[in-house]
N, C-alpha and C. Protein backbone atom coordinates (compact mmCIF):
# COMPACT_ATOMS: atom_id res chain seq x y z
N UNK A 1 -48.79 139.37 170.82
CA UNK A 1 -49.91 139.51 169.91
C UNK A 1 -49.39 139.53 168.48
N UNK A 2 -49.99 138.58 167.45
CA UNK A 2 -49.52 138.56 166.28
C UNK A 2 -50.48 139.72 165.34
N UNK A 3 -49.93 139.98 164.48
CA UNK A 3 -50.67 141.00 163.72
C UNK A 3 -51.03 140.42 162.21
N UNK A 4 -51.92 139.59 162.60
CA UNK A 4 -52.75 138.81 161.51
C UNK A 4 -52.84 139.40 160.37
N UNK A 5 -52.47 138.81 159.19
CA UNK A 5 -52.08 139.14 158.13
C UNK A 5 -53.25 138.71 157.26
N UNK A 6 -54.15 138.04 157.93
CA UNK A 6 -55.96 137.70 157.50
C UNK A 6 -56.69 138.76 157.87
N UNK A 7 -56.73 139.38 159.03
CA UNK A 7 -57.43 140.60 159.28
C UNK A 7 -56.82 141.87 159.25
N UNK A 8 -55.94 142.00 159.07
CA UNK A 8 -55.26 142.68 158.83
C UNK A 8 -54.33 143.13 157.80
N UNK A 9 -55.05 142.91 156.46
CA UNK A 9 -54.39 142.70 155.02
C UNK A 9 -53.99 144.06 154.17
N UNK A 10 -52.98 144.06 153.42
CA UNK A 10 -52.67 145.38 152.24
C UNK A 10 -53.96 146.34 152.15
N UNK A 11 -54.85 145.31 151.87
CA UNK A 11 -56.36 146.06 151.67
C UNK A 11 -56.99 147.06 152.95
N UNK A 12 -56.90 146.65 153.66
CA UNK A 12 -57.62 146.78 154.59
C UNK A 12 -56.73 148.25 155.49
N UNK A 13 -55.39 147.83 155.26
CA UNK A 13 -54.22 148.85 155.86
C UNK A 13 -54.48 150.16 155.07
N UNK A 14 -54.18 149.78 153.80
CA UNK A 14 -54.37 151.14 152.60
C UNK A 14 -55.52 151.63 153.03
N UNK A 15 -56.58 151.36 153.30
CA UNK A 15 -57.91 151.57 153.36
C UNK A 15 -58.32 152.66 154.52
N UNK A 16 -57.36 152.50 155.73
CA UNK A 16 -57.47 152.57 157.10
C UNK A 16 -56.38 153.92 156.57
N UNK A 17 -55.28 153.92 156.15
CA UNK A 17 -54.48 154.77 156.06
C UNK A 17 -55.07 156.08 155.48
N UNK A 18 -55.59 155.76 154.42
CA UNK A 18 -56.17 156.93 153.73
C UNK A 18 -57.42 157.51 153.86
N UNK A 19 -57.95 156.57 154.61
CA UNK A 19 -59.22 157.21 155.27
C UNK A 19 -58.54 158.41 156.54
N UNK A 20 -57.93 157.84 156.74
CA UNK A 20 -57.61 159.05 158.26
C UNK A 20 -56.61 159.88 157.81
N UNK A 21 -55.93 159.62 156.81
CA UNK A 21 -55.26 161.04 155.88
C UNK A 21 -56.19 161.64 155.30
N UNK A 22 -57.17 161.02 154.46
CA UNK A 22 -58.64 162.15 154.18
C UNK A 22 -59.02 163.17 154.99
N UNK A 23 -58.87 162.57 156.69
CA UNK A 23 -59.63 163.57 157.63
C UNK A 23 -58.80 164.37 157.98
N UNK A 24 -57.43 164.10 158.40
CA UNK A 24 -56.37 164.84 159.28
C UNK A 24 -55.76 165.64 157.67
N UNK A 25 -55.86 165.08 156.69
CA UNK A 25 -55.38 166.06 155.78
C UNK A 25 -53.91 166.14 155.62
N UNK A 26 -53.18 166.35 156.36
CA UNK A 26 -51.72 165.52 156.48
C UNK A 26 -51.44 165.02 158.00
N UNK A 27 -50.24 163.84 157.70
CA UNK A 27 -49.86 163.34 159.01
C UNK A 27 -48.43 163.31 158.59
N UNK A 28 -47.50 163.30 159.75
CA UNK A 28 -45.87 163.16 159.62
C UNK A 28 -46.35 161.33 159.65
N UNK A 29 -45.36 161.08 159.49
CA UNK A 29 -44.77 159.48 159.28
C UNK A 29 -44.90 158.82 160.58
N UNK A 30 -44.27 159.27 162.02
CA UNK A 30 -44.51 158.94 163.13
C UNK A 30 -45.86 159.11 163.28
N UNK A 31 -46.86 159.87 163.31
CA UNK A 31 -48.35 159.88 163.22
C UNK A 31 -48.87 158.86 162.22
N UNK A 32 -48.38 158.80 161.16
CA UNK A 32 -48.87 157.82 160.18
C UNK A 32 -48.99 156.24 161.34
N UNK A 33 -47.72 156.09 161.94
CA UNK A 33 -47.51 154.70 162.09
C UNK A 33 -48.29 154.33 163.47
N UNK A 34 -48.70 155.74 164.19
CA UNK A 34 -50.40 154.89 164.67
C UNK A 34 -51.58 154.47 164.42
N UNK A 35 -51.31 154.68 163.12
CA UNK A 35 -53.03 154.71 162.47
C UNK A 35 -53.12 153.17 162.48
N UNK A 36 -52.69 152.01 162.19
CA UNK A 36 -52.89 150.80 161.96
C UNK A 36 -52.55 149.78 163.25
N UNK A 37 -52.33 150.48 164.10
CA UNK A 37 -52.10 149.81 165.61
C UNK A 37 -53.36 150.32 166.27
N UNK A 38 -54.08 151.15 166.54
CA UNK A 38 -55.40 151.67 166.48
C UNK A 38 -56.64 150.63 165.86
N UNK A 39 -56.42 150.43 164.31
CA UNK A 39 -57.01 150.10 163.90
C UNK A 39 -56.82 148.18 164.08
N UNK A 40 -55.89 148.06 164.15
CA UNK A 40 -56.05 146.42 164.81
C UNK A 40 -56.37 146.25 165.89
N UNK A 41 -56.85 147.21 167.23
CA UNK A 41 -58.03 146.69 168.09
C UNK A 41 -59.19 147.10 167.52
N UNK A 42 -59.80 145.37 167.69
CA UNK A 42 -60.79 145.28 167.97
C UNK A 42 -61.57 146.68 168.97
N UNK A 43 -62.04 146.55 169.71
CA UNK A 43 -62.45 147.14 170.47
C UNK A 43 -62.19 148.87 170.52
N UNK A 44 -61.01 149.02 170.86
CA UNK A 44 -60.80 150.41 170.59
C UNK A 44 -61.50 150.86 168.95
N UNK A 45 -61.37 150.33 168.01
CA UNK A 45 -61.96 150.73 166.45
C UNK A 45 -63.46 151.02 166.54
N UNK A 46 -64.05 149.83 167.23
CA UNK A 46 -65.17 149.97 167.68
C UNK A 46 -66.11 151.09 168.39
N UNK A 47 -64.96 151.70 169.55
CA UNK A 47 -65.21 152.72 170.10
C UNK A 47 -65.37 154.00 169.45
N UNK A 48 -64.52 153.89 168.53
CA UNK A 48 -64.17 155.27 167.77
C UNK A 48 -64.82 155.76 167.00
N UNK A 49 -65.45 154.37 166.15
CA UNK A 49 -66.43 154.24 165.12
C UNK A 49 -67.83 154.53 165.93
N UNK A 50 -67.71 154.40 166.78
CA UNK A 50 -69.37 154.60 167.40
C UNK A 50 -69.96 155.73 167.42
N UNK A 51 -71.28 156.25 166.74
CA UNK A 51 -71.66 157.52 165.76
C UNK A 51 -72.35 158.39 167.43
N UNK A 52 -72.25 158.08 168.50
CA UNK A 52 -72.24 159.21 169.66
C UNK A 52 -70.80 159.39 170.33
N UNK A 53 -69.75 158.67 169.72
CA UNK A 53 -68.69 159.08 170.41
C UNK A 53 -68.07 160.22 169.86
N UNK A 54 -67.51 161.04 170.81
CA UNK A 54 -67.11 162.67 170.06
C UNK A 54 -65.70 162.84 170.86
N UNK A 55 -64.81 163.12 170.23
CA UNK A 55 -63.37 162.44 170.85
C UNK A 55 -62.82 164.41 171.85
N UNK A 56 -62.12 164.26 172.34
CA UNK A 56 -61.83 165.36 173.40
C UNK A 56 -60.74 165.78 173.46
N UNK A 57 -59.63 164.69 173.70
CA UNK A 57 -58.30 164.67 174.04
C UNK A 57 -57.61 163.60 174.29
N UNK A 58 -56.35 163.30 173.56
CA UNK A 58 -55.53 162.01 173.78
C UNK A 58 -55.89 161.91 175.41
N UNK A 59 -55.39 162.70 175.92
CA UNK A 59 -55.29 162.14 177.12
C UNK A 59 -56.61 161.93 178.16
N UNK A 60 -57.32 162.86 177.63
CA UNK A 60 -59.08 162.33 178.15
C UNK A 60 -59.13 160.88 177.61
N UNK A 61 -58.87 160.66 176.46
CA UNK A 61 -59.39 159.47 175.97
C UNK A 61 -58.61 157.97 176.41
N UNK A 62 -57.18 158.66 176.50
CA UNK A 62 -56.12 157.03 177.25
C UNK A 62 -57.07 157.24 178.75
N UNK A 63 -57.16 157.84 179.92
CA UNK A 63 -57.75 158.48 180.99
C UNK A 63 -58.94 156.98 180.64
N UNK A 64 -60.27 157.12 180.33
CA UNK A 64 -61.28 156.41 180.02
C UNK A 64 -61.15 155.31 179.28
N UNK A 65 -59.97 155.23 178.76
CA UNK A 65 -60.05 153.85 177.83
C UNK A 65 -58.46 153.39 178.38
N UNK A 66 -58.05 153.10 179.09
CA UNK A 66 -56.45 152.44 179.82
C UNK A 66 -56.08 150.95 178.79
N UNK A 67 -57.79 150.30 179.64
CA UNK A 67 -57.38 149.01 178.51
C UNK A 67 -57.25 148.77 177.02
N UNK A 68 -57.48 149.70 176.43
CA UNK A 68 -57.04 149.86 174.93
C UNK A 68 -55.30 150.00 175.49
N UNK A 69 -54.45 150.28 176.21
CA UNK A 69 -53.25 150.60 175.17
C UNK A 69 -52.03 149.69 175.93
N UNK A 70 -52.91 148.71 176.35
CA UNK A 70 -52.09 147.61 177.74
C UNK A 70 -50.86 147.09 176.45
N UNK A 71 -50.85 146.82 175.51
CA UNK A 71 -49.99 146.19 174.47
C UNK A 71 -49.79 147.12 173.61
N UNK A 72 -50.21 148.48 173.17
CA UNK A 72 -49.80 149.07 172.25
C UNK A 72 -48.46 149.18 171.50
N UNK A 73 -47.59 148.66 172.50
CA UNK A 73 -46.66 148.73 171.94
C UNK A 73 -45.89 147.54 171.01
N UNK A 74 -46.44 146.58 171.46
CA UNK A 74 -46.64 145.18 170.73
C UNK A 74 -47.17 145.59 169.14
N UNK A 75 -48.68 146.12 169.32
CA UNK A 75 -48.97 146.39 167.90
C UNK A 75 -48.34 146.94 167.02
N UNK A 76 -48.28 148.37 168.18
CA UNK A 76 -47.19 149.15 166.91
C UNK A 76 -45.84 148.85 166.52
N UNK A 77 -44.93 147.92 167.00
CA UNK A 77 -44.10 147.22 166.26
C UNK A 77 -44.44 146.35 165.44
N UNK A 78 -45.07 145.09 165.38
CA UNK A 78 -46.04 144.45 164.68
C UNK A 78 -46.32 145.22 163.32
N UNK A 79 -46.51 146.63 163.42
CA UNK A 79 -47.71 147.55 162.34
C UNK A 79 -46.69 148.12 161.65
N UNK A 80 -45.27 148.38 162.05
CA UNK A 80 -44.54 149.57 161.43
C UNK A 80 -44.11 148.63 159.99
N UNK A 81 -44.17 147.56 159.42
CA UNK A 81 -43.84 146.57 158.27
C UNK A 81 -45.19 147.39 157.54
N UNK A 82 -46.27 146.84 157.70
CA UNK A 82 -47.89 146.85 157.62
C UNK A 82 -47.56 148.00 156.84
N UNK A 83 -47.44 149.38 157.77
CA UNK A 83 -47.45 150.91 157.34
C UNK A 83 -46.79 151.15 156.66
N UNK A 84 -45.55 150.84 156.18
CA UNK A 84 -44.54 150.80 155.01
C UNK A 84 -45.18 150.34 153.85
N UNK A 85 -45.61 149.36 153.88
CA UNK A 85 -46.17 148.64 152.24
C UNK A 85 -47.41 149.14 152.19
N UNK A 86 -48.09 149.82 153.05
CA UNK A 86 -49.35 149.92 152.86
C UNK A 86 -49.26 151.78 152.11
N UNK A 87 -48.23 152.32 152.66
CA UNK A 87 -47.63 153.76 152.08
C UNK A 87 -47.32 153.62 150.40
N UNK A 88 -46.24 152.86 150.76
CA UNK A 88 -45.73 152.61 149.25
C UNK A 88 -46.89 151.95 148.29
N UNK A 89 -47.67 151.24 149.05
CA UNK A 89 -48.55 150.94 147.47
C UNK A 89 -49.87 152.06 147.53
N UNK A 90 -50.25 152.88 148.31
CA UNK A 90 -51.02 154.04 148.24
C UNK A 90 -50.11 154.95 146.88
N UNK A 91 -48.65 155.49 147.29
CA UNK A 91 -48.38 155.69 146.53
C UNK A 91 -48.28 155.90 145.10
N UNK A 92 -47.93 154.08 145.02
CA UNK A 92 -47.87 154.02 143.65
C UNK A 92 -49.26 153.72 142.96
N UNK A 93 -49.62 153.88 143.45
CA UNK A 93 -51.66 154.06 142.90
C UNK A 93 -51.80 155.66 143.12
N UNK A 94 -51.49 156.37 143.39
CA UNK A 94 -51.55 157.90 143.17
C UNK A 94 -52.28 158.41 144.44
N UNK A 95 -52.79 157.70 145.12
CA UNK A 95 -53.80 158.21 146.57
C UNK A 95 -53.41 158.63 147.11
N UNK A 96 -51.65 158.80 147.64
CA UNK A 96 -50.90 159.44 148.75
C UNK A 96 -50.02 160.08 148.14
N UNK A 97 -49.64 161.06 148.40
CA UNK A 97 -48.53 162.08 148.43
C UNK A 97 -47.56 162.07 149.19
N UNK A 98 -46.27 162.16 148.89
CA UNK A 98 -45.57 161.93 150.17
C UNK A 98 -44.60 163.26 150.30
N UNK A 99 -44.79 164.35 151.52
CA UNK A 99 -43.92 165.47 151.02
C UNK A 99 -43.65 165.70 152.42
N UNK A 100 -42.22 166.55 152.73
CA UNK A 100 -41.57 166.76 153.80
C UNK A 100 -41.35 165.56 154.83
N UNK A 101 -41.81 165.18 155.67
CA UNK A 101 -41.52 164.19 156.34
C UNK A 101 -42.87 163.60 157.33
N UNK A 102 -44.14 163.56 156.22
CA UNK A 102 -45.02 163.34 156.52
C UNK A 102 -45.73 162.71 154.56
N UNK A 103 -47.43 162.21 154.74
CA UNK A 103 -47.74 162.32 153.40
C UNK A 103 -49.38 163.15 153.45
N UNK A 104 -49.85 163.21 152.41
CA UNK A 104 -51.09 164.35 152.22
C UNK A 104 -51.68 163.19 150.93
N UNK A 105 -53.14 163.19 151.33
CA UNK A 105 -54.02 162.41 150.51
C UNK A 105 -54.17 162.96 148.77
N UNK A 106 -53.65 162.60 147.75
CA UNK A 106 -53.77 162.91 146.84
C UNK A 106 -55.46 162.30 145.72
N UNK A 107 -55.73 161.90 146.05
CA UNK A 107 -57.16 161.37 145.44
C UNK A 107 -57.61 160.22 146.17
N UNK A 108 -59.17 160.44 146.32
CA UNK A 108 -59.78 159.62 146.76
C UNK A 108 -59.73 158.06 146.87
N UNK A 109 -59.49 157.58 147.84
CA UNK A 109 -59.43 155.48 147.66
C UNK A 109 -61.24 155.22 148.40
N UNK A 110 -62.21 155.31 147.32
CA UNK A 110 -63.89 155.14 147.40
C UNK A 110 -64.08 154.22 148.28
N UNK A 111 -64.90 154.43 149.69
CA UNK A 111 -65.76 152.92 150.24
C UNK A 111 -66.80 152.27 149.12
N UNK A 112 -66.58 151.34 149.25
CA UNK A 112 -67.77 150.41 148.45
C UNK A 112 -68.33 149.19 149.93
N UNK A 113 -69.57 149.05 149.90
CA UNK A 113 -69.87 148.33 150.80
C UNK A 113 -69.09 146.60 150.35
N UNK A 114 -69.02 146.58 149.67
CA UNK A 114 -68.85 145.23 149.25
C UNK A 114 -67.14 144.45 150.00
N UNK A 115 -66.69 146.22 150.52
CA UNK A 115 -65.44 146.37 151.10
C UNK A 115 -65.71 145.35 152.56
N UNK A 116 -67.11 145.41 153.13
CA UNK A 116 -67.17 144.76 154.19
C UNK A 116 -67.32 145.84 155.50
N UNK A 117 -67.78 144.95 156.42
CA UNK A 117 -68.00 145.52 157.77
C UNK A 117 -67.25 146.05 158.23
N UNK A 118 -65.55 145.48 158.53
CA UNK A 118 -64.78 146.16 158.90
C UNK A 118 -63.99 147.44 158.14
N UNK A 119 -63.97 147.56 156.93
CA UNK A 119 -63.85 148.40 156.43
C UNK A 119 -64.74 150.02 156.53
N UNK A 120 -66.06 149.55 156.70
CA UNK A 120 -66.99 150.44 157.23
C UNK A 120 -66.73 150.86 158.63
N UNK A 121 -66.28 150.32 159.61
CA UNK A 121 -66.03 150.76 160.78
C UNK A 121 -65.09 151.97 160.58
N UNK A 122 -64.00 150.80 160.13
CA UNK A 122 -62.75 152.16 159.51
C UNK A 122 -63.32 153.29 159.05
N UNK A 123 -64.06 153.16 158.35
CA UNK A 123 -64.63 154.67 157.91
C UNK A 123 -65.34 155.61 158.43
N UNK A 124 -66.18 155.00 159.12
CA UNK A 124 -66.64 155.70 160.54
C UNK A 124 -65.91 156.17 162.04
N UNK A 125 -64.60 155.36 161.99
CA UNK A 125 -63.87 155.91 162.86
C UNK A 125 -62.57 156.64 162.21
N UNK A 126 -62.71 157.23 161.38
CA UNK A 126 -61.42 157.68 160.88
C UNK A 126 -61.28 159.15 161.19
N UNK A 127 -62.28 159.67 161.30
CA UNK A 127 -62.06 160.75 161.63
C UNK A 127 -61.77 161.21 163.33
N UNK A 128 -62.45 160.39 164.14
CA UNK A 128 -61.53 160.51 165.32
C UNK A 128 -60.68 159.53 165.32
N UNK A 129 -60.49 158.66 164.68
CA UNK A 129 -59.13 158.14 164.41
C UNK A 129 -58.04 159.16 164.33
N UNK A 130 -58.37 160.28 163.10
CA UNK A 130 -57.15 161.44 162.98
C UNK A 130 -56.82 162.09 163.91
N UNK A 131 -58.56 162.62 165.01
CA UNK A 131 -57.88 163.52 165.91
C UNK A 131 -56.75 162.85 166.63
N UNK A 132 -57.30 161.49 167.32
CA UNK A 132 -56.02 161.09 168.36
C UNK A 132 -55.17 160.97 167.77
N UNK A 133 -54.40 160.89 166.66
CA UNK A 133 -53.03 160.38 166.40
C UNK A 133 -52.89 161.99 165.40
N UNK A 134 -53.63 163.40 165.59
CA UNK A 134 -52.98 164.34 164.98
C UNK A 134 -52.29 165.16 166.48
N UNK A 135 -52.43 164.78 167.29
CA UNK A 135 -51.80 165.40 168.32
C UNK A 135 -50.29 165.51 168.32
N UNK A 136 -49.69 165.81 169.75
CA UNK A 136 -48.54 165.65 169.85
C UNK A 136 -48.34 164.32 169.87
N UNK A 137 -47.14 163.65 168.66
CA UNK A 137 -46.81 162.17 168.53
C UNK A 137 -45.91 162.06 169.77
N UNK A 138 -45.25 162.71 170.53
CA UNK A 138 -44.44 162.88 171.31
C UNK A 138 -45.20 162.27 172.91
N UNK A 139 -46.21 162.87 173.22
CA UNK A 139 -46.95 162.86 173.77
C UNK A 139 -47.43 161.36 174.28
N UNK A 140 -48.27 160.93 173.03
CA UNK A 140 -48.66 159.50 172.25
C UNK A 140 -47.96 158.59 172.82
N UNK A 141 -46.76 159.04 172.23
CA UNK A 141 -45.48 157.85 172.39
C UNK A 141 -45.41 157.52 173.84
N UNK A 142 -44.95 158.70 174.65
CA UNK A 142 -44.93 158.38 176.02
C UNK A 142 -45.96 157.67 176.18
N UNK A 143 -47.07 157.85 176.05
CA UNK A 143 -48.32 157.52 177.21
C UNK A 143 -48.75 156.44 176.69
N UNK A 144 -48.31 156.17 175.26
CA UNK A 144 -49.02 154.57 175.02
C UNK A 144 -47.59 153.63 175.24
N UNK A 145 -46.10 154.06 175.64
CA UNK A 145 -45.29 153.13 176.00
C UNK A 145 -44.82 152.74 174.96
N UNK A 146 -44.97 153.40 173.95
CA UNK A 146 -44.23 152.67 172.97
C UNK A 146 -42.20 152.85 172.84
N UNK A 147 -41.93 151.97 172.81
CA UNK A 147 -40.15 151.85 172.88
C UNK A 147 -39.65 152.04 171.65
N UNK A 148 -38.87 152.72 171.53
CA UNK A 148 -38.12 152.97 169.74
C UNK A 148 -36.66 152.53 169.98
């Protein structure tokens, strides 16, 4: 799976990043680098974003959703470039903080509709976006297969 660099742009990464640092408030770096493998399914984003879904537990949620994480690990290699530039230019625009070995949202990055549909999803799923990836990353790792 390629990690389309059309749907999946600077914009769109920053966007996704700091929305779910807004909610989780801080994330370590390994937590950071699920947020944009998440957010490049289709489908799973969809789920998350959906305004009766109310999230429970990583593992309730891999449990009911399996086929979300058949490649996860594809993405999240794919994503860990993505999450780097998408950090560093939060950064240097002042939106992210970066302290201990995690970062913390330093000022607001505004939705504007004009941002688009998918951007709006993002924003609607960001907050259970945070819960699943504020858990144990340890956890995560195992169960979505990801290889380091």
């Amino acid at each position: 799976m390629k990690f389309s660099s059309y749907y999946n742009n600077l914009g769109i990464n920053a966007f996704a990043i700091s929305s779910v640092l807004k909610e989780a408030r801080f994330l370590t770096l390994p937590k950071i680098s699920l947020i944009l493998p998440v957010v490049a399914h289709r489908q799973m984003l969809k789920t998350l974003a959906h305004g009766s879904f109310r999230f429970i537990s990583f593992e309730n949620y891999l449990i009911d959703n399996v086929e979300f994480f058949y490649n996860f690990n594809e993405r999240y290699l794919a994503s860990l470039g993505p999450t780097i530039n998408s950090l560093q230019f939060l950064h240097e625009i002042g939106v992210v903080q970066l302290k201990d070995d995690g970062a913390v949202i330093a000022s607001d990055l505004p939705f504007d509709a004009s941002m688009g549909k998918r951007a709006e999803r993002v924003r609607r799923a960001s907050a259970n976006i945070a819960a699943l990836v504020s858990g144990n990353a340890e956890v995560f790792y195992l169960n979505a297969r990801i290889v380091l």
